[in-house]
C-alpha atoms as a PDB file:
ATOM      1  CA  UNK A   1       0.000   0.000   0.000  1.00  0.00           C
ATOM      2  CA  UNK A   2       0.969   2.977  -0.611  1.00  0.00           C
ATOM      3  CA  UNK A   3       2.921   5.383   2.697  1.00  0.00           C
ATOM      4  CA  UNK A   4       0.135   8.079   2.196  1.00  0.00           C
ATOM      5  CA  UNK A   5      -2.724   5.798   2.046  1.00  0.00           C
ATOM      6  CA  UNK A   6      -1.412   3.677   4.723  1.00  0.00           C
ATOM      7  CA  UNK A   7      -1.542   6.476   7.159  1.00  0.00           C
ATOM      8  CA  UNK A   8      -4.734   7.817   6.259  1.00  0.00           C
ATOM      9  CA  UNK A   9      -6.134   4.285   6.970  1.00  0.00           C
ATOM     10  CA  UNK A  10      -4.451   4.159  10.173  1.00  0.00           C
ATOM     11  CA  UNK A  11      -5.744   7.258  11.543  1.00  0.00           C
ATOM     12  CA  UNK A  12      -9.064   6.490  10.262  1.00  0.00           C
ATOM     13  CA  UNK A  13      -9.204   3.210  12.151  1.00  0.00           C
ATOM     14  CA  UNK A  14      -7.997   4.946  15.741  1.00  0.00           C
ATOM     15  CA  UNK A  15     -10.927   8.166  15.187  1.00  0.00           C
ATOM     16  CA  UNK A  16     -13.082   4.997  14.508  1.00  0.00           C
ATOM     17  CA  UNK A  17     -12.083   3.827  17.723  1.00  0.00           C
ATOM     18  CA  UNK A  18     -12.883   6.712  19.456  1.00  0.00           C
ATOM     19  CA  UNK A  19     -16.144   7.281  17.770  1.00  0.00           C
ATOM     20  CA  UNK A  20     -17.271   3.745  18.494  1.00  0.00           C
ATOM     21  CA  UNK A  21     -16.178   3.445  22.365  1.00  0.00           C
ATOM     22  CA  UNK A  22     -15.978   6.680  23.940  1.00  0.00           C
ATOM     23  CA  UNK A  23     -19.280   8.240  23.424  1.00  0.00           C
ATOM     24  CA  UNK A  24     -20.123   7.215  27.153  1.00  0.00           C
ATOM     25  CA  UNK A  25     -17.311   8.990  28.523  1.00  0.00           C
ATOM     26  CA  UNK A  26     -17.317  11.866  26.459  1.00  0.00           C
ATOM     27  CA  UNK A  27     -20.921  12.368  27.030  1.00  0.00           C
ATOM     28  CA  UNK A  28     -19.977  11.880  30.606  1.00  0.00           C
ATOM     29  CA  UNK A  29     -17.593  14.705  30.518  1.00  0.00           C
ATOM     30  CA  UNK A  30     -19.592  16.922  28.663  1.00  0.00           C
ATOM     31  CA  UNK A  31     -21.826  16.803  31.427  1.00  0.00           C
ATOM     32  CA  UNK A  32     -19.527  17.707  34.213  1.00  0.00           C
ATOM     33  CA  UNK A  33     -18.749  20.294  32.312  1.00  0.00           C
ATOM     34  CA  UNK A  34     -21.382  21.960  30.595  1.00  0.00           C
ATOM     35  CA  UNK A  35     -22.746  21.991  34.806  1.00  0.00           C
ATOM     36  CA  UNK A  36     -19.940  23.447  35.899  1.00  0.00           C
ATOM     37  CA  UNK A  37     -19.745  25.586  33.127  1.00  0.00           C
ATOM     38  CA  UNK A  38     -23.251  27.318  34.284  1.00  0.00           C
ATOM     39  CA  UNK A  39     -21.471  27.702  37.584  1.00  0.00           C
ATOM     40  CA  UNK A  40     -19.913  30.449  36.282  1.00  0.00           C
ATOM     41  CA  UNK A  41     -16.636  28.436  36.772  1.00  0.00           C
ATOM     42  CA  UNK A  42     -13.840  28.007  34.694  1.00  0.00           C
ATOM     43  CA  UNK A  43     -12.867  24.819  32.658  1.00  0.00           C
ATOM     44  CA  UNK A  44      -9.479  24.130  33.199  1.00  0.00           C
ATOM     45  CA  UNK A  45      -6.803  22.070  30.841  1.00  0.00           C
ATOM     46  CA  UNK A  46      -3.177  21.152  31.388  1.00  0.00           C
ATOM     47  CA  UNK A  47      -1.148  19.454  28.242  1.00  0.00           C
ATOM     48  CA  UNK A  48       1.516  18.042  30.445  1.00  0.00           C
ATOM     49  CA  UNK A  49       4.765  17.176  29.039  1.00  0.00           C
ATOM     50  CA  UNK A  50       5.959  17.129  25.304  1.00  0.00           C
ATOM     51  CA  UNK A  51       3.595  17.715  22.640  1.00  0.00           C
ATOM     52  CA  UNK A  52       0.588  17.061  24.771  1.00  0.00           C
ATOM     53  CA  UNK A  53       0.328  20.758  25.464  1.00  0.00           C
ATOM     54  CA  UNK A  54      -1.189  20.988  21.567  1.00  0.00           C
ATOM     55  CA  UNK A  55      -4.024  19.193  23.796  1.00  0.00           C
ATOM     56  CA  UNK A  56      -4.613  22.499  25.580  1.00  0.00           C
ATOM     57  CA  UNK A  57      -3.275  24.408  22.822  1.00  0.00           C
ATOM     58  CA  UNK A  58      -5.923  23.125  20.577  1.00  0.00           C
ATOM     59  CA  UNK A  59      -9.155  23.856  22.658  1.00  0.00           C
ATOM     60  CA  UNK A  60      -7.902  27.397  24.443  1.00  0.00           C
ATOM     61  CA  UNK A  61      -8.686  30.572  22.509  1.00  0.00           C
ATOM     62  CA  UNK A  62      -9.937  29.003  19.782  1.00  0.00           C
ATOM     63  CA  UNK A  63     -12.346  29.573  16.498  1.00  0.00           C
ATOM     64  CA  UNK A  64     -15.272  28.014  17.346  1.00  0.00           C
ATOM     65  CA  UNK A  65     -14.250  27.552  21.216  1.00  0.00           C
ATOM     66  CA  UNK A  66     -15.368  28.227  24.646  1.00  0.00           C
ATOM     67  CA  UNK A  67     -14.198  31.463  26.051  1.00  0.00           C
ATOM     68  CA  UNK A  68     -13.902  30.228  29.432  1.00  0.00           C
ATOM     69  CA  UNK A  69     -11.141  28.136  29.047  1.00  0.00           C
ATOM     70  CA  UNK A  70      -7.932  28.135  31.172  1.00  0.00           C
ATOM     71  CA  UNK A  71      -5.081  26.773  29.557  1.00  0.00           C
ATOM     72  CA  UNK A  72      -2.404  25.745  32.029  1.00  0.00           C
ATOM     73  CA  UNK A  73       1.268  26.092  30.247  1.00  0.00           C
ATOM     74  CA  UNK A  74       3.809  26.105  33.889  1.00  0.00           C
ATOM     75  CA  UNK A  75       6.901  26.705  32.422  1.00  0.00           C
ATOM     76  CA  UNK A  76       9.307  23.277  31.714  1.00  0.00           C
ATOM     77  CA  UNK A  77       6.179  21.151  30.837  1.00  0.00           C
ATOM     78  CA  UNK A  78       6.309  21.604  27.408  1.00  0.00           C
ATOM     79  CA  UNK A  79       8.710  21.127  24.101  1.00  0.00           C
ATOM     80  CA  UNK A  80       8.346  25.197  23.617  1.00  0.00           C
ATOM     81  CA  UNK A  81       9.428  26.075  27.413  1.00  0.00           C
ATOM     82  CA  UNK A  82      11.831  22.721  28.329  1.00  0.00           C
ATOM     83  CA  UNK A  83      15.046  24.831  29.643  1.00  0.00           C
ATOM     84  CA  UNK A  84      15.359  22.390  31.544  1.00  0.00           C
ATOM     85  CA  UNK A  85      12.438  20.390  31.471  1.00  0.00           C
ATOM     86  CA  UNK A  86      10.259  19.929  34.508  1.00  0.00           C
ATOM     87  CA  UNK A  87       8.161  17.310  33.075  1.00  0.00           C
ATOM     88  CA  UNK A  88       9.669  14.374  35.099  1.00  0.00           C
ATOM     89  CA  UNK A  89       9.887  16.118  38.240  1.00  0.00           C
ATOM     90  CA  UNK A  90       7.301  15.396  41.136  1.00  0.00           C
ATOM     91  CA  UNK A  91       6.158  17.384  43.767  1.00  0.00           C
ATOM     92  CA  UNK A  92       4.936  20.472  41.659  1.00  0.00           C
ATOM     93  CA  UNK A  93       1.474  19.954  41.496  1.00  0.00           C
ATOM     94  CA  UNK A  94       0.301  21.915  44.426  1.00  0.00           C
ATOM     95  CA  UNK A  95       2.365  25.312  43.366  1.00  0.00           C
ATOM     96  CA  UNK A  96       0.618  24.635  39.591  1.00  0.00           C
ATOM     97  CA  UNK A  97      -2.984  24.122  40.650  1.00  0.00           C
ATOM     98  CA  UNK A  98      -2.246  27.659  42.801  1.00  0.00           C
ATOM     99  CA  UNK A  99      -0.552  29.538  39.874  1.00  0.00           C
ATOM    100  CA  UNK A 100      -3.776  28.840  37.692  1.00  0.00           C
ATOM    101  CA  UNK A 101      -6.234  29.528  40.184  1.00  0.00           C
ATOM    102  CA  UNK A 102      -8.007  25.971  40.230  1.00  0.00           C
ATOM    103  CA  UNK A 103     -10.262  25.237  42.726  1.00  0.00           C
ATOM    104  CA  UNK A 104     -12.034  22.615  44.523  1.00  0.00           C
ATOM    105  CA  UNK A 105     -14.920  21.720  42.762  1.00  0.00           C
ATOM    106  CA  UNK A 106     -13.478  23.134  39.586  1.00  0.00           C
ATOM    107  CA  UNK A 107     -13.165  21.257  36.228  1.00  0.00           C
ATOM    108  CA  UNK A 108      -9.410  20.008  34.999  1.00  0.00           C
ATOM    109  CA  UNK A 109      -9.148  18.620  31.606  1.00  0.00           C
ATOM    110  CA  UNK A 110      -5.563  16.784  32.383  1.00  0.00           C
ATOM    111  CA  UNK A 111      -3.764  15.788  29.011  1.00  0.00           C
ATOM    112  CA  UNK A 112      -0.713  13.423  28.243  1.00  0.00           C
ATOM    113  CA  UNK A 113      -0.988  11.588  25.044  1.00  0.00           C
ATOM    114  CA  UNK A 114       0.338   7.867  27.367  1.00  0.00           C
ATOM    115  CA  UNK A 115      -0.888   8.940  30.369  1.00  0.00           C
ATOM    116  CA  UNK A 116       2.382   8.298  32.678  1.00  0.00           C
ATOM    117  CA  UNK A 117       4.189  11.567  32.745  1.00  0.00           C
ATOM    118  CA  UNK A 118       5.174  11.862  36.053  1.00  0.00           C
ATOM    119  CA  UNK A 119       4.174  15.558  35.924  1.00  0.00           C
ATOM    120  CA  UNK A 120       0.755  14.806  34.572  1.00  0.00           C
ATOM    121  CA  UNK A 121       0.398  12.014  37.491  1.00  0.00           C
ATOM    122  CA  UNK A 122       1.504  14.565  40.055  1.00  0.00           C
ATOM    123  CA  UNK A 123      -1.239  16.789  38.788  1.00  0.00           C
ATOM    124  CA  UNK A 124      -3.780  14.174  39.206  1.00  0.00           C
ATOM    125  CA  UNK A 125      -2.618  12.992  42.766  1.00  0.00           C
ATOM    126  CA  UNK A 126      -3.221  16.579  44.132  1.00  0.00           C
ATOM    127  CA  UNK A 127      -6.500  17.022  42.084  1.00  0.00           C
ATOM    128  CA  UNK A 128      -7.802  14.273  43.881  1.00  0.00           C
ATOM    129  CA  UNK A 129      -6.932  15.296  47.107  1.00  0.00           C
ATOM    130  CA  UNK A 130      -8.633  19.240  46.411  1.00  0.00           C
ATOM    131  CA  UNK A 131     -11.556  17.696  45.103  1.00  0.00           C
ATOM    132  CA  UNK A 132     -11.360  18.818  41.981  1.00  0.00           C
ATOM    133  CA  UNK A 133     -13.100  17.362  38.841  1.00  0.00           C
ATOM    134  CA  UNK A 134     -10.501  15.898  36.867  1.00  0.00           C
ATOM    135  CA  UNK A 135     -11.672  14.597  33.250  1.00  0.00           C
ATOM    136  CA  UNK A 136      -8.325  12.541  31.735  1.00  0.00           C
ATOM    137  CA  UNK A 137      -7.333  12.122  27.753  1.00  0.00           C
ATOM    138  CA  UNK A 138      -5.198   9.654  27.374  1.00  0.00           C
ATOM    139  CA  UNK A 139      -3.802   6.238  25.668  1.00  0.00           C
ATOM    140  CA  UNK A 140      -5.406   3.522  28.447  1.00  0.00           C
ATOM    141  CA  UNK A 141      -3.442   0.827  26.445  1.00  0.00           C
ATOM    142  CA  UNK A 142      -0.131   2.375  26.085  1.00  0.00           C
ATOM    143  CA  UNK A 143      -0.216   3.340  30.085  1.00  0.00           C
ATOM    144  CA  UNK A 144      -0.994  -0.465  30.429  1.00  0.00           C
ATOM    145  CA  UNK A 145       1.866  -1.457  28.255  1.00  0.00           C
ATOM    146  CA  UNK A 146       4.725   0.904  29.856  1.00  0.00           C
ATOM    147  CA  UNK A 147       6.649  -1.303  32.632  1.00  0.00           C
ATOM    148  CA  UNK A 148       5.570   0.078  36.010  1.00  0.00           C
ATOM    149  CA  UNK A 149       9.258   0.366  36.726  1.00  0.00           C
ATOM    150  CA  UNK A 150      10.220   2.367  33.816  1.00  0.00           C
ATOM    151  CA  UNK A 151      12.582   5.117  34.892  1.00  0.00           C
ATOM    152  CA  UNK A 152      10.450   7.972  33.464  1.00  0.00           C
ATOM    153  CA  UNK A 153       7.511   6.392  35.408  1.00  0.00           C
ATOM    154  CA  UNK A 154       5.689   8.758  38.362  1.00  0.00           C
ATOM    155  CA  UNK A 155       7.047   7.247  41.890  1.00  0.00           C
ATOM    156  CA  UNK A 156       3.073   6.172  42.856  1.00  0.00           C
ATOM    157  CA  UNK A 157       3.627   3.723  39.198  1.00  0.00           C
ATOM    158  CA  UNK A 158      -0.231   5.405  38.618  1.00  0.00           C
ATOM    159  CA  UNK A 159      -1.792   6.564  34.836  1.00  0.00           C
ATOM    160  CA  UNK A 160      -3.619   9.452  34.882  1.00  0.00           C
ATOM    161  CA  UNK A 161      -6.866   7.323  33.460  1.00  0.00           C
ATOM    162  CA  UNK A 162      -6.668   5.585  36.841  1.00  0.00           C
ATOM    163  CA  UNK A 163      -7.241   8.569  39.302  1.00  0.00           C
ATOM    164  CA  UNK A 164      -9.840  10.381  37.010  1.00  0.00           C
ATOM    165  CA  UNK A 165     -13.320  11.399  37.316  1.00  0.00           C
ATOM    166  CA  UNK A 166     -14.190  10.628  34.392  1.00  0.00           C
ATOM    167  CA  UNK A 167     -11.465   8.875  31.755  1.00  0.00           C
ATOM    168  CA  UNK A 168     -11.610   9.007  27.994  1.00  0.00           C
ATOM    169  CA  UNK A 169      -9.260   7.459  25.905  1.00  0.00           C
ATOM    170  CA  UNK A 170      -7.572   8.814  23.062  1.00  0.00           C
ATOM    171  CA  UNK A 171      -7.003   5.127  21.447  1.00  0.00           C
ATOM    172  CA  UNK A 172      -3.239   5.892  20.271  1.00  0.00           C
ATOM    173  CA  UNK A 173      -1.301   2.879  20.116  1.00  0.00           C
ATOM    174  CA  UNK A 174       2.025   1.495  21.392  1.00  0.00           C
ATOM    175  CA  UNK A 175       4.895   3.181  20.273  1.00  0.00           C
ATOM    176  CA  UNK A 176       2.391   6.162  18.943  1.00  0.00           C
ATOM    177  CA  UNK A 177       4.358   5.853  15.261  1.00  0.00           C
ATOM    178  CA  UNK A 178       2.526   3.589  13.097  1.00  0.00           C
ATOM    179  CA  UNK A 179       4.217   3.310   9.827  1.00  0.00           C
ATOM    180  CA  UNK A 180       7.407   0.908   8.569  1.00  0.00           C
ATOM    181  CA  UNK A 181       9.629   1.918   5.951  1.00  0.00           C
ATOM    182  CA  UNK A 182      12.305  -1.167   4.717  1.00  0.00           C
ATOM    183  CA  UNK A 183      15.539  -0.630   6.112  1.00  0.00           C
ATOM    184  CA  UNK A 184      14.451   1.862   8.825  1.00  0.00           C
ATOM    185  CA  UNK A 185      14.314   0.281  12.221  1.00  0.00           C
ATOM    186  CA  UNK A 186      12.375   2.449  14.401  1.00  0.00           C
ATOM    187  CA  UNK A 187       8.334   2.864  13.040  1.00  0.00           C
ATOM    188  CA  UNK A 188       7.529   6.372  11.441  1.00  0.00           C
ATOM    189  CA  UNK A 189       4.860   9.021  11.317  1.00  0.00           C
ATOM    190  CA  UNK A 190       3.079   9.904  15.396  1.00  0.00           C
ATOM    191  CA  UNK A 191      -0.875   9.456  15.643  1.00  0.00           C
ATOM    192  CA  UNK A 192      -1.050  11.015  19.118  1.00  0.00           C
ATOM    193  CA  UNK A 193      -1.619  14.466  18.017  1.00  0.00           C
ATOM    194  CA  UNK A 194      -4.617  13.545  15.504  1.00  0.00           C
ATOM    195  CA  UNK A 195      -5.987  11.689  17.783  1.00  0.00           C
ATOM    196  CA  UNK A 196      -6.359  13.622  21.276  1.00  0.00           C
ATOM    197  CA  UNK A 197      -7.071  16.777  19.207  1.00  0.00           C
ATOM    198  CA  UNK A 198      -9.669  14.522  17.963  1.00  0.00           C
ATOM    199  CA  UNK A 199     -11.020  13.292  21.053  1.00  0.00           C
ATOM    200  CA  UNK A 200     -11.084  16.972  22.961  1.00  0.00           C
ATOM    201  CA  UNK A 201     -13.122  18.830  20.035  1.00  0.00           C
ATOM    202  CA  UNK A 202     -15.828  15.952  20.550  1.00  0.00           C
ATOM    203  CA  UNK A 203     -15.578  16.761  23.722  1.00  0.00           C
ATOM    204  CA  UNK A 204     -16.149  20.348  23.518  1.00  0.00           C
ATOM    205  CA  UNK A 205     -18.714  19.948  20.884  1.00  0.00           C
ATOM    206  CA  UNK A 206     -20.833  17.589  22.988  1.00  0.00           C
ATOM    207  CA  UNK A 207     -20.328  19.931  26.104  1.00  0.00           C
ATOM    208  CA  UNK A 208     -21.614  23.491  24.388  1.00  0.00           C
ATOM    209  CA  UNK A 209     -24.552  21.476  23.189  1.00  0.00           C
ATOM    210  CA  UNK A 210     -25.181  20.792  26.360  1.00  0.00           C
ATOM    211  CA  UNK A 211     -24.638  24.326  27.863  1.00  0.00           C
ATOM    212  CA  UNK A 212     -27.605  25.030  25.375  1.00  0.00           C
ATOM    213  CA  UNK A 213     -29.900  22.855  26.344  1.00  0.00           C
ATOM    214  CA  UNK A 214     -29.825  24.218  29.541  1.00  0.00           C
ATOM    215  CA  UNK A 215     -30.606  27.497  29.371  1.00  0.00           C
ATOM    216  CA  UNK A 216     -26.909  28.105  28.802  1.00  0.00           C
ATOM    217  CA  UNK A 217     -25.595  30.826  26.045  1.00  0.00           C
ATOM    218  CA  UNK A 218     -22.226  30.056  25.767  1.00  0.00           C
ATOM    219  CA  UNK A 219     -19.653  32.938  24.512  1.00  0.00           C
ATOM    220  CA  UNK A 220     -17.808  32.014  21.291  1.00  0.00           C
ATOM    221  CA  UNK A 221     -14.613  32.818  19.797  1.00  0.00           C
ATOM    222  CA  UNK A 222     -14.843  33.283  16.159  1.00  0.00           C
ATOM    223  CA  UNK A 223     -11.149  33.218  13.971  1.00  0.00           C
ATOM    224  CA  UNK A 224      -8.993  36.216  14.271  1.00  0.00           C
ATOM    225  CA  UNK A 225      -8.457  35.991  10.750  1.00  0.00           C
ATOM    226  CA  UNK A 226     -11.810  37.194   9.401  1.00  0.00           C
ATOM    227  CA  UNK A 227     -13.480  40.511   9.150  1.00  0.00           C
ATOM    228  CA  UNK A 228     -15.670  41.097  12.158  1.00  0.00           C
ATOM    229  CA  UNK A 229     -13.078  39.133  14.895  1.00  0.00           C
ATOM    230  CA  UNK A 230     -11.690  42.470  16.604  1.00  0.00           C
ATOM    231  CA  UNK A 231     -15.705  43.793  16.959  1.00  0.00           C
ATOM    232  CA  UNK A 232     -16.621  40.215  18.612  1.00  0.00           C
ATOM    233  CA  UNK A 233     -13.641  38.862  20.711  1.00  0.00           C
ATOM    234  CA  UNK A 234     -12.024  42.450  21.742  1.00  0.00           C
ATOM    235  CA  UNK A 235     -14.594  42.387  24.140  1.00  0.00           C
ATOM    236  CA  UNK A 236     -14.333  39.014  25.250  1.00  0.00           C
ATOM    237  CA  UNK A 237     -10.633  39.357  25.849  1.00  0.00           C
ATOM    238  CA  UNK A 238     -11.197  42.626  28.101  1.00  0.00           C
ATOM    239  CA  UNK A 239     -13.447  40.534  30.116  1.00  0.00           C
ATOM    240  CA  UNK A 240     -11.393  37.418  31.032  1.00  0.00           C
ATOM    241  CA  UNK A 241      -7.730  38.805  30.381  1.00  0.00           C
ATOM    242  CA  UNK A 242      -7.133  39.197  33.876  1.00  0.00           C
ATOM    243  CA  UNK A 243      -8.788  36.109  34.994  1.00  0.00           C
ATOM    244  CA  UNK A 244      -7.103  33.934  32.324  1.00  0.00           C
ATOM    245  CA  UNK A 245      -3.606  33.800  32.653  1.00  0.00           C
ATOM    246  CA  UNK A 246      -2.215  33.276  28.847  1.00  0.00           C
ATOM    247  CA  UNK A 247      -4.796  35.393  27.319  1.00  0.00           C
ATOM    248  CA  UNK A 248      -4.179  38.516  26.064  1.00  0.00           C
ATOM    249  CA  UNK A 249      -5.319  41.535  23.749  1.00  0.00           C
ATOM    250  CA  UNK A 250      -4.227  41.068  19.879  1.00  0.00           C
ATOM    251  CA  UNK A 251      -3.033  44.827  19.353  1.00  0.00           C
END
């Protein structure tokens, strides 16, 4: 077959996946959050470690999007801020869940495409113990698969799916790369990004339908690239600018 059409098929068969077993949990999620939503609270989402900040990336500030998202980006956690990294370091959950302001009783959308990074797992620990909501995206079968005493591993051995509210998984497989090529060794071409970005804009989806049906009127971005975008999200951004920490006026 060929490379192009391989991968195509591939990803097809893992948003197949998703569609076909994680409509409970998704609709699950949606709920928690559209309520909490109507609270008047804030839905909070930390991409912890690597790439899996695209997670938050991907729903925060974006066309079509929630404005009440609060995308969590401590510095170290991520490939754009690692010097050094802080990723595989425990015991900086508490000071993170302070810097961003969440709360007990207050939604946490906690990414990591595997679901073992020891900063993620951290994260999850201390959610738990503030009572916090915590809705987890990540690969239940790669977590699985990862030797509990791999050195990168969080000390409690735990996956984030394990110590959530409510767990939906993003279906990527084991080692993520999917494709061979003859004579190359290591498997090509990562699925993990596709596929959580996948996963949290079904999420979000379900959850503003929900907001509507109950009562809720939801505030919208639309694109900053169209005519129009400066009259509708200028004042959005004056309103929550001070309450959302990486948000902040275009001119």
């Amino acid at each position: 077959m060929d490379i192009l059409n391989e991968y195509y098929e591939k990803i097809n068969s893992i948003l197949k996946d998703i569609m076909a077993q994680e409509q409970e949990p998704i609709n699950s999620a949606a709920e928690v959050l559209s309520a909490l939503y109507l609270e008047d609270r804030f839905i909070h989402i930390f991409g912890a470690g690597g790439h899996s900040a695209i997670g938050a990336m991907e729903i925060f500030w974006r066309a079509g999007g929630l404005t009440k998202i609060n995308a969590m980006f401590p510095a170290g956690t991520n490939i754009i801020s690692a010097n050094p990294t802080t990723g595989r370091i425990t015991g900086l959950a508490p000071y993170i869940l302070n810097f961003y302001d969440v709360k007990q009783g207050d939604p946490l959308i906690l990414v990591n495409f595997y679901g073992i990074n020891p900063v993620a797992v951290d994260v999850a620990l201390e959610a738990q113990k503030k009572g916090i909501k915590l809705i987890t995206v990540n690969s239940h079968n790669f977590a699985k698969q990862v030797p509990a005493n791999f050195k990168w591993r969080h000390p409690s051995k735990k996956n984030i799916h394990e110590l959530a509210d409510v767990a939906i998984n993003n279906h990527v497989p084991l080692p993520d790369a999917v494709l061979k090529i003859k004579g190359i060794e290591e498997q090509i071409t990562p699925t993990a990004t596709i596929a959580t970005c996948f996963t949290l804009n079904l999420l979000m989806s379900r959850t503003i339908e929900k907001i509507v049906a109950k009562g809720g009127k939801p505030e919208i971005w639309i694109s900053n690239n169209i005519p129009g975008c400066d009259e509708h999200n200028n004042p959005l951004v004056e309103k929550y600018r001070h309450k959302i920490h990486h948000l902040y006026p275009v001119v």
